[in-house]
C-alpha atoms as a PDB file:
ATOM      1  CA  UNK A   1      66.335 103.034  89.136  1.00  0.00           C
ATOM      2  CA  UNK A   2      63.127 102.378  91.380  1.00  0.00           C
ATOM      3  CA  UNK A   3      61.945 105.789  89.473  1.00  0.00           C
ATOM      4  CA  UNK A   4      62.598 104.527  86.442  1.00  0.00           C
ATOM      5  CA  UNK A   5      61.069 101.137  86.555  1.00  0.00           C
ATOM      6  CA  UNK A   6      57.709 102.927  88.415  1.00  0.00           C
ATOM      7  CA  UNK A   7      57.495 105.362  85.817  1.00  0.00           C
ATOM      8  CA  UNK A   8      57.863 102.497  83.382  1.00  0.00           C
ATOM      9  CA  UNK A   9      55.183 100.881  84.862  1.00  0.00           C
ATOM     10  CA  UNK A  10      53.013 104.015  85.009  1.00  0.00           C
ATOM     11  CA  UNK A  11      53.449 104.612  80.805  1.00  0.00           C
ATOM     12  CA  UNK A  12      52.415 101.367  80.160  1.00  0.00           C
ATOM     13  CA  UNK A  13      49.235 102.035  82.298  1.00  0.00           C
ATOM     14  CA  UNK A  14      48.450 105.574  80.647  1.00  0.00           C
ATOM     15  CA  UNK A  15      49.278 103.745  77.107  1.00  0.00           C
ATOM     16  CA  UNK A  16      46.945 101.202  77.099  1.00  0.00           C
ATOM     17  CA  UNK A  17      44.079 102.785  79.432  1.00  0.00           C
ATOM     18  CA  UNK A  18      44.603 100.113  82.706  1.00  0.00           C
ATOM     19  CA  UNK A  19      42.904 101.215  85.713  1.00  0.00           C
ATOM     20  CA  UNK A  20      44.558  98.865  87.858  1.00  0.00           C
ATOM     21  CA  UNK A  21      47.346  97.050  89.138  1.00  0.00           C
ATOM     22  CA  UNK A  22      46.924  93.689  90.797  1.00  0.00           C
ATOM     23  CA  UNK A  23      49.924  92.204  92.676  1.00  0.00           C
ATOM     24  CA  UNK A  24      50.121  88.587  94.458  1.00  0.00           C
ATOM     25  CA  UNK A  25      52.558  89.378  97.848  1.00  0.00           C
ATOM     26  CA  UNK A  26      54.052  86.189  99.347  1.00  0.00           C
ATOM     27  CA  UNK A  27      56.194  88.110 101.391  1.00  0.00           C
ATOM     28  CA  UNK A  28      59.232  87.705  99.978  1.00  0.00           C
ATOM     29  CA  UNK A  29      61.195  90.406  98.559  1.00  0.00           C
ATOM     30  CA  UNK A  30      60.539  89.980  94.904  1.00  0.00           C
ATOM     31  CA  UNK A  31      56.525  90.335  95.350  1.00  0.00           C
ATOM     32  CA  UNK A  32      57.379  93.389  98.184  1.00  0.00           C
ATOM     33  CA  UNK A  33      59.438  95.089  95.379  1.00  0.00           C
ATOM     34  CA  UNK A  34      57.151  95.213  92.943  1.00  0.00           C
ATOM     35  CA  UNK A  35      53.893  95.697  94.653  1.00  0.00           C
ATOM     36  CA  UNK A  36      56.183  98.809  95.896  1.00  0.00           C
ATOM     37  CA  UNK A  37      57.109 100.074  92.573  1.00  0.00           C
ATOM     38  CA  UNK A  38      53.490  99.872  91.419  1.00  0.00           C
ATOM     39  CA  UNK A  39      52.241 101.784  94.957  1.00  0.00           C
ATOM     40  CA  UNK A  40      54.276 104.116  93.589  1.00  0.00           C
ATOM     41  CA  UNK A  41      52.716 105.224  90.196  1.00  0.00           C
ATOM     42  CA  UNK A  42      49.702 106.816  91.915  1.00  0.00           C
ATOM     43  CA  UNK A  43      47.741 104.190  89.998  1.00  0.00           C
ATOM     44  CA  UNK A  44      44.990 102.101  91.957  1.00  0.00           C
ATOM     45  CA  UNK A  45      47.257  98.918  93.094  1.00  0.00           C
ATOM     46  CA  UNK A  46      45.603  95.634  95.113  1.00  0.00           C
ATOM     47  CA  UNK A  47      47.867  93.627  96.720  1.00  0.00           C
ATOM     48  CA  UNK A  48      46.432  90.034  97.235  1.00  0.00           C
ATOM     49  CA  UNK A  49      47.745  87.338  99.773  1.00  0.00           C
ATOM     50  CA  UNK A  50      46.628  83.768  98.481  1.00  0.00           C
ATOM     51  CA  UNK A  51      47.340  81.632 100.844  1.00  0.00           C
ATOM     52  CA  UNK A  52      47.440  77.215 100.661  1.00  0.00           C
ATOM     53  CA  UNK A  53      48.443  75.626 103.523  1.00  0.00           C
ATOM     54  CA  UNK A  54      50.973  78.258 103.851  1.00  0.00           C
ATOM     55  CA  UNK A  55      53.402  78.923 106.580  1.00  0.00           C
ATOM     56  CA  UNK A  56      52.698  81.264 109.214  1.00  0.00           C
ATOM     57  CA  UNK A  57      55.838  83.112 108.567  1.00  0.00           C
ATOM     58  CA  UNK A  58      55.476  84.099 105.441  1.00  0.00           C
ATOM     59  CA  UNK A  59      51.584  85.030 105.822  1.00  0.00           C
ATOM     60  CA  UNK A  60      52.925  87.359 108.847  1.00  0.00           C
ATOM     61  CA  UNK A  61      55.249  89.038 106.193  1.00  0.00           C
ATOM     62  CA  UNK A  62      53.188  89.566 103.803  1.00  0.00           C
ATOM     63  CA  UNK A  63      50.713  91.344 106.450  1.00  0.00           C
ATOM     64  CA  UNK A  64      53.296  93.190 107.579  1.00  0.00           C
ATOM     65  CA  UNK A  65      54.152  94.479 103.835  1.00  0.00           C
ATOM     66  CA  UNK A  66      50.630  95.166 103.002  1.00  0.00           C
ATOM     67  CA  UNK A  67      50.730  97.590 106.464  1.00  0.00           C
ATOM     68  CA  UNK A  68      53.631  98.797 105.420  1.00  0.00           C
ATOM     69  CA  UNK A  69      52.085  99.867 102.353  1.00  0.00           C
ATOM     70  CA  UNK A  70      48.734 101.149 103.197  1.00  0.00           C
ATOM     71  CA  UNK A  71      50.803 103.610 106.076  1.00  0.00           C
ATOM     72  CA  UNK A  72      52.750 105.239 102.684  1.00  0.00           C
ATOM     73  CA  UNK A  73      50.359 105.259 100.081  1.00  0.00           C
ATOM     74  CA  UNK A  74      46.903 105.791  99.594  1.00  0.00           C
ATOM     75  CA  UNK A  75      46.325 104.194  96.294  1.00  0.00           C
ATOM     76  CA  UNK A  76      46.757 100.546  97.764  1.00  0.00           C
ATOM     77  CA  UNK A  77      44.193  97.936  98.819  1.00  0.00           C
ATOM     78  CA  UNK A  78      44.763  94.654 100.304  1.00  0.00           C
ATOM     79  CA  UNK A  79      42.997  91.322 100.083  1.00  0.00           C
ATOM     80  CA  UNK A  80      43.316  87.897 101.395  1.00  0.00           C
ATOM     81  CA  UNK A  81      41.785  84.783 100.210  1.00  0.00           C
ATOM     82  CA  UNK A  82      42.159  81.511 101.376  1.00  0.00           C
ATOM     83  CA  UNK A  83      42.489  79.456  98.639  1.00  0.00           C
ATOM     84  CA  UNK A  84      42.824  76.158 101.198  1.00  0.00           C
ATOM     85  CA  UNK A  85      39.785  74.544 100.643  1.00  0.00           C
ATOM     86  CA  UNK A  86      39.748  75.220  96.959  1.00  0.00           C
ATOM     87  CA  UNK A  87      43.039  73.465  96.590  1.00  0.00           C
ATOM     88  CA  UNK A  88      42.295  70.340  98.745  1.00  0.00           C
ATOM     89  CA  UNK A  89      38.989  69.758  96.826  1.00  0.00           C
ATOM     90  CA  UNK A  90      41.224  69.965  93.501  1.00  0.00           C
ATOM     91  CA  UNK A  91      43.716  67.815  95.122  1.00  0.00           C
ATOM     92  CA  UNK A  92      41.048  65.457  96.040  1.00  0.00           C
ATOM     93  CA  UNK A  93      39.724  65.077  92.012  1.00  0.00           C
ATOM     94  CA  UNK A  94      43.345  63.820  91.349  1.00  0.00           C
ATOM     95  CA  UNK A  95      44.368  61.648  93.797  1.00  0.00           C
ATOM     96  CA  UNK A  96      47.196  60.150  92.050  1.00  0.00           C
ATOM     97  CA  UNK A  97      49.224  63.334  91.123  1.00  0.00           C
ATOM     98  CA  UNK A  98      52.709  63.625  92.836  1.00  0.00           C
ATOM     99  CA  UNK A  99      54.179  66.549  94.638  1.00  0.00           C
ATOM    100  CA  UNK A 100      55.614  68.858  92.125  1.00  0.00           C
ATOM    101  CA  UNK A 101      52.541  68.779  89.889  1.00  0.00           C
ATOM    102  CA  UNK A 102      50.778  69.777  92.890  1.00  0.00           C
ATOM    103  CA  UNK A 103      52.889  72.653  93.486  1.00  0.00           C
ATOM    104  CA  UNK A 104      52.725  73.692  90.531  1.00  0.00           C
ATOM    105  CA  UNK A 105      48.959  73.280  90.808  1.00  0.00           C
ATOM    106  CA  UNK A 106      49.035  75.875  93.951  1.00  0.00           C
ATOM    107  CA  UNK A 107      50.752  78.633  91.575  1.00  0.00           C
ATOM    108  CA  UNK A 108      48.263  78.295  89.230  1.00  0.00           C
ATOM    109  CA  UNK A 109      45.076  78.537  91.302  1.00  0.00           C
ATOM    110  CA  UNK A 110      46.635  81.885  92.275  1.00  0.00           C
ATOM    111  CA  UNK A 111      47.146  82.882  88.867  1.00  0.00           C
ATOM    112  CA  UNK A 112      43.518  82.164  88.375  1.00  0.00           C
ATOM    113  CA  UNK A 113      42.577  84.106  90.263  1.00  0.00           C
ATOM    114  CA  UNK A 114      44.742  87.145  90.625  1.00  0.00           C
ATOM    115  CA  UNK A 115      43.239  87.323  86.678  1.00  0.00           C
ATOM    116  CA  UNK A 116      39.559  87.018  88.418  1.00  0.00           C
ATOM    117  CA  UNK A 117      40.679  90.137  90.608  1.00  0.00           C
ATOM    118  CA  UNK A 118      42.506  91.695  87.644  1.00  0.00           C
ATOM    119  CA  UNK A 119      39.395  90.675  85.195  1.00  0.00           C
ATOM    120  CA  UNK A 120      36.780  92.469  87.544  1.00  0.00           C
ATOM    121  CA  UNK A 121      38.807  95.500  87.900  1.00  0.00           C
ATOM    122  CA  UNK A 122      40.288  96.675  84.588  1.00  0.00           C
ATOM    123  CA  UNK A 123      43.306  96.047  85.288  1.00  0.00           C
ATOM    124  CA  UNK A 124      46.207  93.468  84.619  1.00  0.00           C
ATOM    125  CA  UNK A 125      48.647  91.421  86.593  1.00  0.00           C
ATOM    126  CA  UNK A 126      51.708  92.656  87.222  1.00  0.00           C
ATOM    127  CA  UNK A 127      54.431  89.801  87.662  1.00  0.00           C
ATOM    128  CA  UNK A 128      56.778  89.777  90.362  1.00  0.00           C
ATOM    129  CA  UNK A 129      59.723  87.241  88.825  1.00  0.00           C
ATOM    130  CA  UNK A 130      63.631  87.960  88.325  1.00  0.00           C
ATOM    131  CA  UNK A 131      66.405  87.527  85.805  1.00  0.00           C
ATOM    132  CA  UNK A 132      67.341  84.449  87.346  1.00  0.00           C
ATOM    133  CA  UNK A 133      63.916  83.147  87.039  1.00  0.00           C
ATOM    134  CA  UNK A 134      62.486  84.615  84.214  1.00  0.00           C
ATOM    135  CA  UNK A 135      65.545  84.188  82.373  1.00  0.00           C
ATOM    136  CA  UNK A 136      68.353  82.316  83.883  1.00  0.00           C
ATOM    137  CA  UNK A 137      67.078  78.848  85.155  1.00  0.00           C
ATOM    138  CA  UNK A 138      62.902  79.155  84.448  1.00  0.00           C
ATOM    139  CA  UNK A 139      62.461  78.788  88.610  1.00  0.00           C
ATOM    140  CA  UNK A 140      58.354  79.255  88.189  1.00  0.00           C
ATOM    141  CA  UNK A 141      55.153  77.388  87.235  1.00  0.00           C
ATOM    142  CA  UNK A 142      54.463  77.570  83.799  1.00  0.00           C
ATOM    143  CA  UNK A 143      50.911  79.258  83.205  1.00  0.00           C
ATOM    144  CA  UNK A 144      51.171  80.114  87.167  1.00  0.00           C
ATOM    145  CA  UNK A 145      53.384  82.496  88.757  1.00  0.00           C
ATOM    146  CA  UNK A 146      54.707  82.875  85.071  1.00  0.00           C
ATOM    147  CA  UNK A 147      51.392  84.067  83.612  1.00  0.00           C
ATOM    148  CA  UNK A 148      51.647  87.939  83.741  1.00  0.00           C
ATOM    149  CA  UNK A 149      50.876  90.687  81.482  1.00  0.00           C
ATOM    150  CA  UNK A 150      53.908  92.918  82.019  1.00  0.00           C
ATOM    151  CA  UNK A 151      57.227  91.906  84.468  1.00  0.00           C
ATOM    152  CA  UNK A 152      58.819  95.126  85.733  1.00  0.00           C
ATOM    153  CA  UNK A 153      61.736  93.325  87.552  1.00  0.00           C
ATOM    154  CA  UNK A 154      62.297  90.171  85.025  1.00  0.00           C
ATOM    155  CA  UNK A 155      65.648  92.055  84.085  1.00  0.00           C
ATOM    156  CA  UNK A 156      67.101  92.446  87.669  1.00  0.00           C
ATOM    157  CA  UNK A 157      68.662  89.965  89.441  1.00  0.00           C
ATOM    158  CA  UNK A 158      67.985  89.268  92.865  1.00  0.00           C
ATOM    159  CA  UNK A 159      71.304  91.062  93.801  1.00  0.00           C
ATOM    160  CA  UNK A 160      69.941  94.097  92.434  1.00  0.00           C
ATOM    161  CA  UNK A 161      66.172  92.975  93.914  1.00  0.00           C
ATOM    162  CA  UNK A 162      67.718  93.356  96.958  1.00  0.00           C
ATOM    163  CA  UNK A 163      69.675  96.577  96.447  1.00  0.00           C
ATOM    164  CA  UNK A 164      66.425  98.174  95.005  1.00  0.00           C
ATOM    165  CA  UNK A 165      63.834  97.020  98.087  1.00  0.00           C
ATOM    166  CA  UNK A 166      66.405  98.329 100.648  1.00  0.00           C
ATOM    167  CA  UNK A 167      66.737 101.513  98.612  1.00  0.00           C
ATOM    168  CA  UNK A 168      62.593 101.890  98.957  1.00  0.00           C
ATOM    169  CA  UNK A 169      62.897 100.693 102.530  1.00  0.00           C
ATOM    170  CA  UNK A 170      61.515  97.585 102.560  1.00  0.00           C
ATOM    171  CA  UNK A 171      60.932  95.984 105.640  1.00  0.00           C
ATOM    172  CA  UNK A 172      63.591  93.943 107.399  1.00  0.00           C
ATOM    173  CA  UNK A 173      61.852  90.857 108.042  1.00  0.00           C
ATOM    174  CA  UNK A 174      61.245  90.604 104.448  1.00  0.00           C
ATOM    175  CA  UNK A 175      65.141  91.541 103.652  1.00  0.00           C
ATOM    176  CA  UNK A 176      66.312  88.784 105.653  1.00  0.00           C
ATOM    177  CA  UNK A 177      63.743  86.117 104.825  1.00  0.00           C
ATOM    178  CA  UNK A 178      65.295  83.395 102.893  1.00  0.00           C
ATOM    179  CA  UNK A 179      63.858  83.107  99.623  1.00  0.00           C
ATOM    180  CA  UNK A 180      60.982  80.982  99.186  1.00  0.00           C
ATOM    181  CA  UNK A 181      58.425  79.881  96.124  1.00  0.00           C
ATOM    182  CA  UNK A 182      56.017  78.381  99.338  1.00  0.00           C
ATOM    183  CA  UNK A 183      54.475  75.907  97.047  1.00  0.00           C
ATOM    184  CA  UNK A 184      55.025  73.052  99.499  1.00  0.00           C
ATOM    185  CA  UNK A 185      54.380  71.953 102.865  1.00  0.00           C
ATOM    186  CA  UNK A 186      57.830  71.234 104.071  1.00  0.00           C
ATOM    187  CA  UNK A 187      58.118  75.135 103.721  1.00  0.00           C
ATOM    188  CA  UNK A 188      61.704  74.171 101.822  1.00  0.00           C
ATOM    189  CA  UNK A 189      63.487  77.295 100.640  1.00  0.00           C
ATOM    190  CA  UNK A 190      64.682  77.930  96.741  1.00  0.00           C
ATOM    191  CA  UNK A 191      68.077  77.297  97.891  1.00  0.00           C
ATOM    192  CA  UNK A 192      67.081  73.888  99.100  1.00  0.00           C
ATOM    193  CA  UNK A 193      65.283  73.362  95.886  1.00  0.00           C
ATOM    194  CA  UNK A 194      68.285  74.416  93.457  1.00  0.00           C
ATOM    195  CA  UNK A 195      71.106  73.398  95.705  1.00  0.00           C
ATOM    196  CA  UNK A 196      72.950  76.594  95.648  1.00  0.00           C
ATOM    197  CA  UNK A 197      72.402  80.400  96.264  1.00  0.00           C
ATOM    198  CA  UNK A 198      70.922  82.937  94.021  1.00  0.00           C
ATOM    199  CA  UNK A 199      75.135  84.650  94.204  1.00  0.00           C
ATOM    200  CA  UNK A 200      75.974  81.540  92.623  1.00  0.00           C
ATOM    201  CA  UNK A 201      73.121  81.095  90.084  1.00  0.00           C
ATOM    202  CA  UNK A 202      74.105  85.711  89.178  1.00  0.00           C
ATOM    203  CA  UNK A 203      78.043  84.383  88.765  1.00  0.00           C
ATOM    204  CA  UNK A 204      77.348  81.260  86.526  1.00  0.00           C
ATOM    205  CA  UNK A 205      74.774  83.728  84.127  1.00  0.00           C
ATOM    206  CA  UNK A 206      77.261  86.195  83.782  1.00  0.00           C
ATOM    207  CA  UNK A 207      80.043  83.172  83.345  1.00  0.00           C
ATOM    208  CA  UNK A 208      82.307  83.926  80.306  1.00  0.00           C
ATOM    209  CA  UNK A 209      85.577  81.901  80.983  1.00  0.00           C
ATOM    210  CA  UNK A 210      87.302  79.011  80.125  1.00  0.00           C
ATOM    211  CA  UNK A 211      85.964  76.064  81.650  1.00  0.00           C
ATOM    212  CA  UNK A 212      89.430  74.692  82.918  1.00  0.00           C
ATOM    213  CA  UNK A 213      89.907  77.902  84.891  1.00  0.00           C
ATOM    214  CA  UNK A 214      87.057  76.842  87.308  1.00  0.00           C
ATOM    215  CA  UNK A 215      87.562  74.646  90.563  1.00  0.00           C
ATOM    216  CA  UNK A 216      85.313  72.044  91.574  1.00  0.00           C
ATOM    217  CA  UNK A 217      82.414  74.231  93.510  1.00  0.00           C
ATOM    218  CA  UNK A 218      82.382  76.641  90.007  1.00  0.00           C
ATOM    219  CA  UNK A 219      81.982  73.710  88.109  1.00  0.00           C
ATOM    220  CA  UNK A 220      78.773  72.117  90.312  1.00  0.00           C
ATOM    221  CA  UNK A 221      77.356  75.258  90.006  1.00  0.00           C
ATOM    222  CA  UNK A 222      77.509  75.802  86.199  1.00  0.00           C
ATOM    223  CA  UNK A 223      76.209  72.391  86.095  1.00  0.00           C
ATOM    224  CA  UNK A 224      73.593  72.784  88.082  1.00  0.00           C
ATOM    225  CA  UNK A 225      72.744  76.389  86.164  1.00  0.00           C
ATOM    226  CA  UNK A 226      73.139  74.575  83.140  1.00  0.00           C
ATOM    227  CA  UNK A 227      71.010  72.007  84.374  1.00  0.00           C
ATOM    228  CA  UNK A 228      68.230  73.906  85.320  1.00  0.00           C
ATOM    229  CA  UNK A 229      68.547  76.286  82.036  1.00  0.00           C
ATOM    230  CA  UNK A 230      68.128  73.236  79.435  1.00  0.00           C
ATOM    231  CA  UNK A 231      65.717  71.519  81.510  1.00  0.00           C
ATOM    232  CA  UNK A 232      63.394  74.660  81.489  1.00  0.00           C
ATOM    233  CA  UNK A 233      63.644  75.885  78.164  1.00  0.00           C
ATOM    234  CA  UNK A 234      60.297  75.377  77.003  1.00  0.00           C
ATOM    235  CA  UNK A 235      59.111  78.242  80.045  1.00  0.00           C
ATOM    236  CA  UNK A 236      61.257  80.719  78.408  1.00  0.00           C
ATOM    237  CA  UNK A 237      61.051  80.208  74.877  1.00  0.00           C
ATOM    238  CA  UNK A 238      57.677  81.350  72.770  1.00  0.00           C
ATOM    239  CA  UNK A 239      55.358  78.644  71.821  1.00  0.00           C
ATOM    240  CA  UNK A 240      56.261  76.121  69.253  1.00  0.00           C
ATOM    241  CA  UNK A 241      53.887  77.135  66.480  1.00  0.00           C
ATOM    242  CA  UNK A 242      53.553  75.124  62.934  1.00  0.00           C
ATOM    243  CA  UNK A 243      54.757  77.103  60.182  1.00  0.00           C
ATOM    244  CA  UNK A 244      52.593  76.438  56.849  1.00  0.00           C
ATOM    245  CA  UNK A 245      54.790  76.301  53.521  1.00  0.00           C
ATOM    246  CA  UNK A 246      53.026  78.503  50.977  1.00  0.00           C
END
């Protein structure tokens, strides 16, 4: 399947004359995957680390990925940019805003510029989201890590993420890592964030019973899929556009 989706990506390349790929790593699995499966198509691929304020754990892994990389393929380039002082001056023009806005504010900075990198180069931005993001429960910033121009993995889930990345040989540290969107300074994982496990989140997408089959933890987590699915519709539905009458 890692063929398949490489080769994918490498047809859409030779269709519509892209010179580049441009990849954000945060060293978790989902960005390690796909900056992997682009490596792969022999097409010029730049991995970028964007760091805010971010945890020395996850900077480490995505070093560690982009070395990773560079010793297996010679079509990769890395950059980092600190995007720490950029964000606190933003911060700083809206002192009022709370703490998810200002996540969400993070994500988009980097989308900003991964388009800079992508803008300069020919080439696009390749998204690194899941089924369970993309699809399932809209986990990502609207206009940030959700602004892409193709999504090679946004109909895997992160079962089969991980099946795939071990498959390529992925690196452990990033296999084990607990998943993380590291928008926020208390370094809180996605788990944390959602209140149950991406297993749970797979089970209540693929739910087709009756509900008074379930027990009490199958019904929390249905609810909280549900939740999350109705509360986030407007990230994975088009636009609302207004329709003349002729």
């Amino acid at each position: 399947m890692e063929k398949i989706v490489s080769e994918w990506i490498r047809s859409y390349c030779i269709d519509n004359n892209i010179k580049t790929l441009v990849v954000g790593i945060s060293g978790g699995i989902d960005s390690a995957l796909v900056s992997t499966l682009c490596c792969m198509t022999g097409i010029r691929t730049v991995v970028v680390s964007l760091p805010i304020h971010q945890n020395i754990s996850q900077l480490k892994r995505a070093h560690l990925h982009s070395e990773w990389l560079k010793n297996k393929f010679d079509n990769v380039e890395f950059m980092e940019i600190d995007l720490t002082l950029l964000f606190d001056t933003f911060k700083e023009l809206f002192p009022d805003s709370d703490n998810l806005s200002l996540a969400n504010s993070r994500s988009r900075l980097r989308m900003t510029s991964l388009y800079q990198i992508s803008a300069s180069n020919s080439g696009i931005v390749v998204g690194t989201g899941n089924k369970i993001e993309d699809f399932g429960i809209g986990f990502f910033t609207k206009y940030g890590d959700g602004g892409v121009d193709i999504s090679p993995i946004a109909d895997f889930t992160k079962s089969e993420v991980r099946s795939m990345s071990k498959n390529i040989g992925i690196i452990e540290e990033i296999l084990i890592a607990p998943p993380t969107d590291g928008l926020w300074d208390d370094n809180r994982t996605d788990e944390q964030q959602i209140g149950c496990s991406y297993q749970d989140l797979e089970w209540a997408m693929d739910y087709n019973q009756n509900p008074k089959d379930l027990d009490e933890h199958q019904k929390n987590i249905l609810n909280i899929y549900n939740s999350f699915h109705n509360r986030n519709k407007h990230k994975m539905s088009p636009i609302p556009v207004f329709i003349r009458k002729k």
